[in-house]
Protein backbone atom coordinates (compact mmCIF):
# COMPACT_ATOMS: atom_id res chain seq x y z
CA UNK A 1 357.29 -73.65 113.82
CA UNK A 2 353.57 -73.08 114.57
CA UNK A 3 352.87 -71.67 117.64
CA UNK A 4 349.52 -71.45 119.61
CA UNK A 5 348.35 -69.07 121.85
CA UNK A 6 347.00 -70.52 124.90
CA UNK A 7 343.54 -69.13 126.18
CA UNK A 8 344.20 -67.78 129.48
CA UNK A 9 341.11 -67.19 131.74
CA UNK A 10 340.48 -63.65 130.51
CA UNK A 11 339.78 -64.92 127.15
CA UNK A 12 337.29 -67.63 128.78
CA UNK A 13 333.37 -67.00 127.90
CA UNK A 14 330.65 -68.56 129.46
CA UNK A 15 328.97 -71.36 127.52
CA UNK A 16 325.69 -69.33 128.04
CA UNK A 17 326.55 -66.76 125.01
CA UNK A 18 327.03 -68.35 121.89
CA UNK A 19 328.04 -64.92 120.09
CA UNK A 20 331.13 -64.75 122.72
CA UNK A 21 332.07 -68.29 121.33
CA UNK A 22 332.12 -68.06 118.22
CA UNK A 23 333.94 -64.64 117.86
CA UNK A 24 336.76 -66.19 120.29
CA UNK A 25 337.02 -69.33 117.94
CA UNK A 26 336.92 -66.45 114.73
CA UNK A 27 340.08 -64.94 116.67
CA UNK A 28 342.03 -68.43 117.42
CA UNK A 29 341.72 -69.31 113.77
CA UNK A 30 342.69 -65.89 112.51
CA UNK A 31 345.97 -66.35 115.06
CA UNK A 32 346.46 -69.82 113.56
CA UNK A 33 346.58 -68.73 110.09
CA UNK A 34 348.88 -65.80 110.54
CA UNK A 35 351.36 -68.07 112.08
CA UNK A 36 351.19 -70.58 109.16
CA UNK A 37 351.58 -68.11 106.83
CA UNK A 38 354.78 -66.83 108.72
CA UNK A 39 356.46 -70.72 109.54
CA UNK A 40 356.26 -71.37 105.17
CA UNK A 41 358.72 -70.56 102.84
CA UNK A 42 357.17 -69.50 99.45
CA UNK A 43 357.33 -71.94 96.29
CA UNK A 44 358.78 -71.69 93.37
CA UNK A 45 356.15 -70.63 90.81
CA UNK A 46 355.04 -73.40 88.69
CA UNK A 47 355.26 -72.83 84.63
CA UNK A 48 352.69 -71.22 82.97
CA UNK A 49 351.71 -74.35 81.16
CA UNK A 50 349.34 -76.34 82.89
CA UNK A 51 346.46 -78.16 81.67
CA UNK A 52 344.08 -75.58 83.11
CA UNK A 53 346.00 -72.89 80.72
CA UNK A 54 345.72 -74.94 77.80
CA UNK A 55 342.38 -76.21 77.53
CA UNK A 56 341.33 -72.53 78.30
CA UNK A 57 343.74 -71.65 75.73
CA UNK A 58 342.41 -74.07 73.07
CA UNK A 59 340.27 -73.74 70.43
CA UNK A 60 336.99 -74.64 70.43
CA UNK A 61 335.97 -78.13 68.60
CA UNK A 62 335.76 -77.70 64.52
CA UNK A 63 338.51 -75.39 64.28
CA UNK A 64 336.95 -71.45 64.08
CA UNK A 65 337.42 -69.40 67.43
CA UNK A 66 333.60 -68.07 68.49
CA UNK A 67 333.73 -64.28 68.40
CA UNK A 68 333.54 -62.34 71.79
CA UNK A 69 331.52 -59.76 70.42
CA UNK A 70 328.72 -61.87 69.19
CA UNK A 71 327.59 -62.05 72.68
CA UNK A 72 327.01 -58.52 73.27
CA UNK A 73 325.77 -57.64 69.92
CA UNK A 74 322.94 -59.86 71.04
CA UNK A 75 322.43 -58.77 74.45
CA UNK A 76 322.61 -54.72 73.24
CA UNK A 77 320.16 -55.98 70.51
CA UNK A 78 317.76 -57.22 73.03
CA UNK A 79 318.17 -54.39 75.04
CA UNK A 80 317.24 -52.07 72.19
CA UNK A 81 313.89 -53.78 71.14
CA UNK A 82 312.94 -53.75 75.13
CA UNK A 83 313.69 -50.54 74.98
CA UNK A 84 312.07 -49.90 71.33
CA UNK A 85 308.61 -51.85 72.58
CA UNK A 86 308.77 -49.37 76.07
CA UNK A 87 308.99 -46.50 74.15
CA UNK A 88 306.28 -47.52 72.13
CA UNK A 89 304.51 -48.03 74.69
CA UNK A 90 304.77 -45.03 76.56
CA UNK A 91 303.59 -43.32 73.46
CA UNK A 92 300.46 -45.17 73.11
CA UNK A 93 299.61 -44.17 76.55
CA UNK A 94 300.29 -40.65 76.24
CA UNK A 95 298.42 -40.64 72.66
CA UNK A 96 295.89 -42.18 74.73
CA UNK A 97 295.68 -39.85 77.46
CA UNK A 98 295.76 -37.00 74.90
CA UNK A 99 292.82 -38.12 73.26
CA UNK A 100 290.59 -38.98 76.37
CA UNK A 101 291.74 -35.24 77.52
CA UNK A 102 290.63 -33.75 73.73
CA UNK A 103 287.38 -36.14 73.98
CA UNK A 104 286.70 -34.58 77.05
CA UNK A 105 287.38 -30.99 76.53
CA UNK A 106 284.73 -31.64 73.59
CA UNK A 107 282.22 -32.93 75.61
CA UNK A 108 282.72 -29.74 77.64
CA UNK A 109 282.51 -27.34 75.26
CA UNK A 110 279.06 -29.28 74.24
CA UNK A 111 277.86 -29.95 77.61
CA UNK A 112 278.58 -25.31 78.41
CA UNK A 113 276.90 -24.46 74.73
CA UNK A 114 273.91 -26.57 75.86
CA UNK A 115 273.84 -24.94 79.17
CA UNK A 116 273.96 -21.32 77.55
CA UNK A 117 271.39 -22.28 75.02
CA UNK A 118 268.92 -23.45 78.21
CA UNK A 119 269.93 -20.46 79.90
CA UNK A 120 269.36 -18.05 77.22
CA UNK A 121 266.15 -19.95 76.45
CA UNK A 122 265.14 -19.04 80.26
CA UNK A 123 265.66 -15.69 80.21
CA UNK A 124 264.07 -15.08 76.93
CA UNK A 125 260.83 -16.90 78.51
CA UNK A 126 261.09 -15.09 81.44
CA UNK A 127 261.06 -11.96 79.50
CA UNK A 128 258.05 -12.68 77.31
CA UNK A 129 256.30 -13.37 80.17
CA UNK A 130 257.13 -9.99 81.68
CA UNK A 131 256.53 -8.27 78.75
CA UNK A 132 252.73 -9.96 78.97
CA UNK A 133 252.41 -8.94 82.15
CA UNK A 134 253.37 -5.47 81.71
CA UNK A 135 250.71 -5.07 78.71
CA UNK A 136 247.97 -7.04 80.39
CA UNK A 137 248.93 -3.82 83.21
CA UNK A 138 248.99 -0.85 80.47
CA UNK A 139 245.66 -2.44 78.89
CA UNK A 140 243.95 -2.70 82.49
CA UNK A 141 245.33 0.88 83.41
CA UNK A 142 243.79 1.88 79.67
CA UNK A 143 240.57 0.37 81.05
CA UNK A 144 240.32 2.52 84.20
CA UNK A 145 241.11 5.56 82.68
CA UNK A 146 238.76 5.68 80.27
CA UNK A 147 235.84 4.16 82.23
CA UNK A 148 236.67 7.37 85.03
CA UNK A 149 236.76 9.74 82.34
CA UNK A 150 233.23 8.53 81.26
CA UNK A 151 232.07 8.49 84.36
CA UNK A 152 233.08 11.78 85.41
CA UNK A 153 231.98 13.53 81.79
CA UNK A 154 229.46 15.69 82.52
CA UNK A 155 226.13 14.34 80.84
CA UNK A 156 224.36 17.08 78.75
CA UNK A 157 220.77 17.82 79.99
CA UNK A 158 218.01 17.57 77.38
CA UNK A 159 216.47 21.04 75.88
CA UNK A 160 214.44 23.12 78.48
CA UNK A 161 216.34 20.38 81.18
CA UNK A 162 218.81 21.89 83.69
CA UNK A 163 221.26 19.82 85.62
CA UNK A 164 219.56 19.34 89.04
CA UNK A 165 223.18 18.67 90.31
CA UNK A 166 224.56 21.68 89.56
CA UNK A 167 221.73 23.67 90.27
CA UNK A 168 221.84 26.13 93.42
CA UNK A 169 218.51 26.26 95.21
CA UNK A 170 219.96 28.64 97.50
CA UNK A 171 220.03 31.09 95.07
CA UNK A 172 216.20 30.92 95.15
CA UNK A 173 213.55 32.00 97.96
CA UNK A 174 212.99 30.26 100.83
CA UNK A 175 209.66 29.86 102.87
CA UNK A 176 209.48 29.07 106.19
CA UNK A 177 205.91 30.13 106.91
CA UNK A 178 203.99 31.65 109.12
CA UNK A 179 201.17 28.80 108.81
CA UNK A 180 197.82 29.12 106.91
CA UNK A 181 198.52 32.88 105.86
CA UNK A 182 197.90 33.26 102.79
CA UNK A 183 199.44 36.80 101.65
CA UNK A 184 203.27 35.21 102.66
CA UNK A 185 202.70 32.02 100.41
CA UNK A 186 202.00 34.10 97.32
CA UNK A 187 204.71 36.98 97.69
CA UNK A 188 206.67 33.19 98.04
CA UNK A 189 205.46 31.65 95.07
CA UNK A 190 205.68 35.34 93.20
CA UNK A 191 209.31 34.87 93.79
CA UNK A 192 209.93 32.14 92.79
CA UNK A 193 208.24 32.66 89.35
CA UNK A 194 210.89 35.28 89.01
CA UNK A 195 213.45 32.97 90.59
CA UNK A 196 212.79 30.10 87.96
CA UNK A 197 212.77 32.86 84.87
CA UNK A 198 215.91 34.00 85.85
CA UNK A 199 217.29 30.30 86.03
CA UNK A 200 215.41 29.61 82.96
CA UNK A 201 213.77 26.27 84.75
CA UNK A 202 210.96 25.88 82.51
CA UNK A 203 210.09 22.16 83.08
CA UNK A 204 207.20 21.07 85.14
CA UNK A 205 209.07 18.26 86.58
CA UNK A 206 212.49 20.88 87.17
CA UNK A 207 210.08 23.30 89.21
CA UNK A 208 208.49 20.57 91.51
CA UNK A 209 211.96 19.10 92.45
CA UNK A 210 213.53 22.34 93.11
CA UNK A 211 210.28 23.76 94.85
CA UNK A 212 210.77 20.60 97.18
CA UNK A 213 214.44 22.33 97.98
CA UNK A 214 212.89 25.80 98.78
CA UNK A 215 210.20 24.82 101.08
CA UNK A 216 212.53 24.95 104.49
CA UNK A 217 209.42 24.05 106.25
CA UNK A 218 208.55 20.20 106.82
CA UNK A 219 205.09 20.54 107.89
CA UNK A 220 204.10 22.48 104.54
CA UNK A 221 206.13 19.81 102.44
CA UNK A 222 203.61 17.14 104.27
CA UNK A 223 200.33 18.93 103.48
């Protein structure tokens, strides 16, 4: 006998929330169905051969019974060329990569050699140009040196010449007067007679300039 369980007020929910519903009307079903299940005695099992059974059981039209295995022969063939064409794939792109990454490396190596060859080309420019430098310095140095040692070689007077610059008038008498007396002015002039023998100043043009030097006495130099 079924029985029902009657919905007291506890198990009342408001209209207003449809989730209460519906998981009350969940658990008066579930109740149903147990009860059922309890109120039926269980059936005899039916035989084994019902129509269902035997048209799964029969063979297919023509006779021959299709292989199971064909099936999966196919489907692991498939599987293998997918697999076969990934594979190949993948390789393509690595052989790919590989060869952009050689190409590359390559145009490296090229690109550095250049760059040392520039570089090297630099510094050997820079050097000449150092090197110029430095002899266009030596020559100029070469230059001044010998135009101060010909400069400063002493110049070798003519015969019966002396060198007026080395000469030392104040070796020589001096007159410094007194004025218009006549006996001073020749012992003067007597020594310098012996003054210019002893030099050996024997040129006309020697004696006036280095008279000029012994006179001490402007006024005599203007007269």
């Amino acid at each position: 006998m079924i029985t029902r369980t009657n919905a007291t007020t506890n198990n009342v929910h408001p209209l207003t929330d449809p989730e209460a519903i519906l998981k009350a009307g969940n658990t008066e079903k579930r109740h149903i169905k147990r009860a059922s299940a309890q109120s039926i005695a269980p059936v005899p099992s039916a035989p084994t051969t019902s129509s269902e059974t035997m048209s799964e059981s029969a063979p297919p039209p023509g006779g021959q019974e299709q292989p199971a295995g064909n099936s999966t022969r196919e489907s692991n063939r498939t599987a293998d060329a997918y697999n076969m064409s990934t594979a190949k794939e993948w390789f393509k792109a690595v052989l790919k990569i590989q060869h952009t990454a050689i190409t590359q490396a390559q145009e490296d190596r090229r690109q550095a050699l250049e760059d040392r060859r520039a570089d090297r080309q630099i510094i050997l420019a820079a050097h000449q140009a150092s090197s110029d430098r430095i002899r266009r310095l030596e020559d100029l140095l070469l230059a001044m040196n010998i135009k101060n040692e010909v400069n400063s070689r002493t110049e070798q007077p003519a015969p019966g010449r002396v060198d007026l610059q080395k000469f030392r008038t104040s070796d020589g008498p001096t007159f410094r007067g007194p004025f218009q007396e006549t006996e001073p002015f020749l012992r003067w002039i007597h020594g310098v007679q012996i003054f210019f023998e002893t030099k050996s100043v024997s040129n006309a043009a020697d004696k006036i300039k280095i008279l000029g030097n012994l006179v001490a006495e402007t006024n005599l130099q203007s007269f």
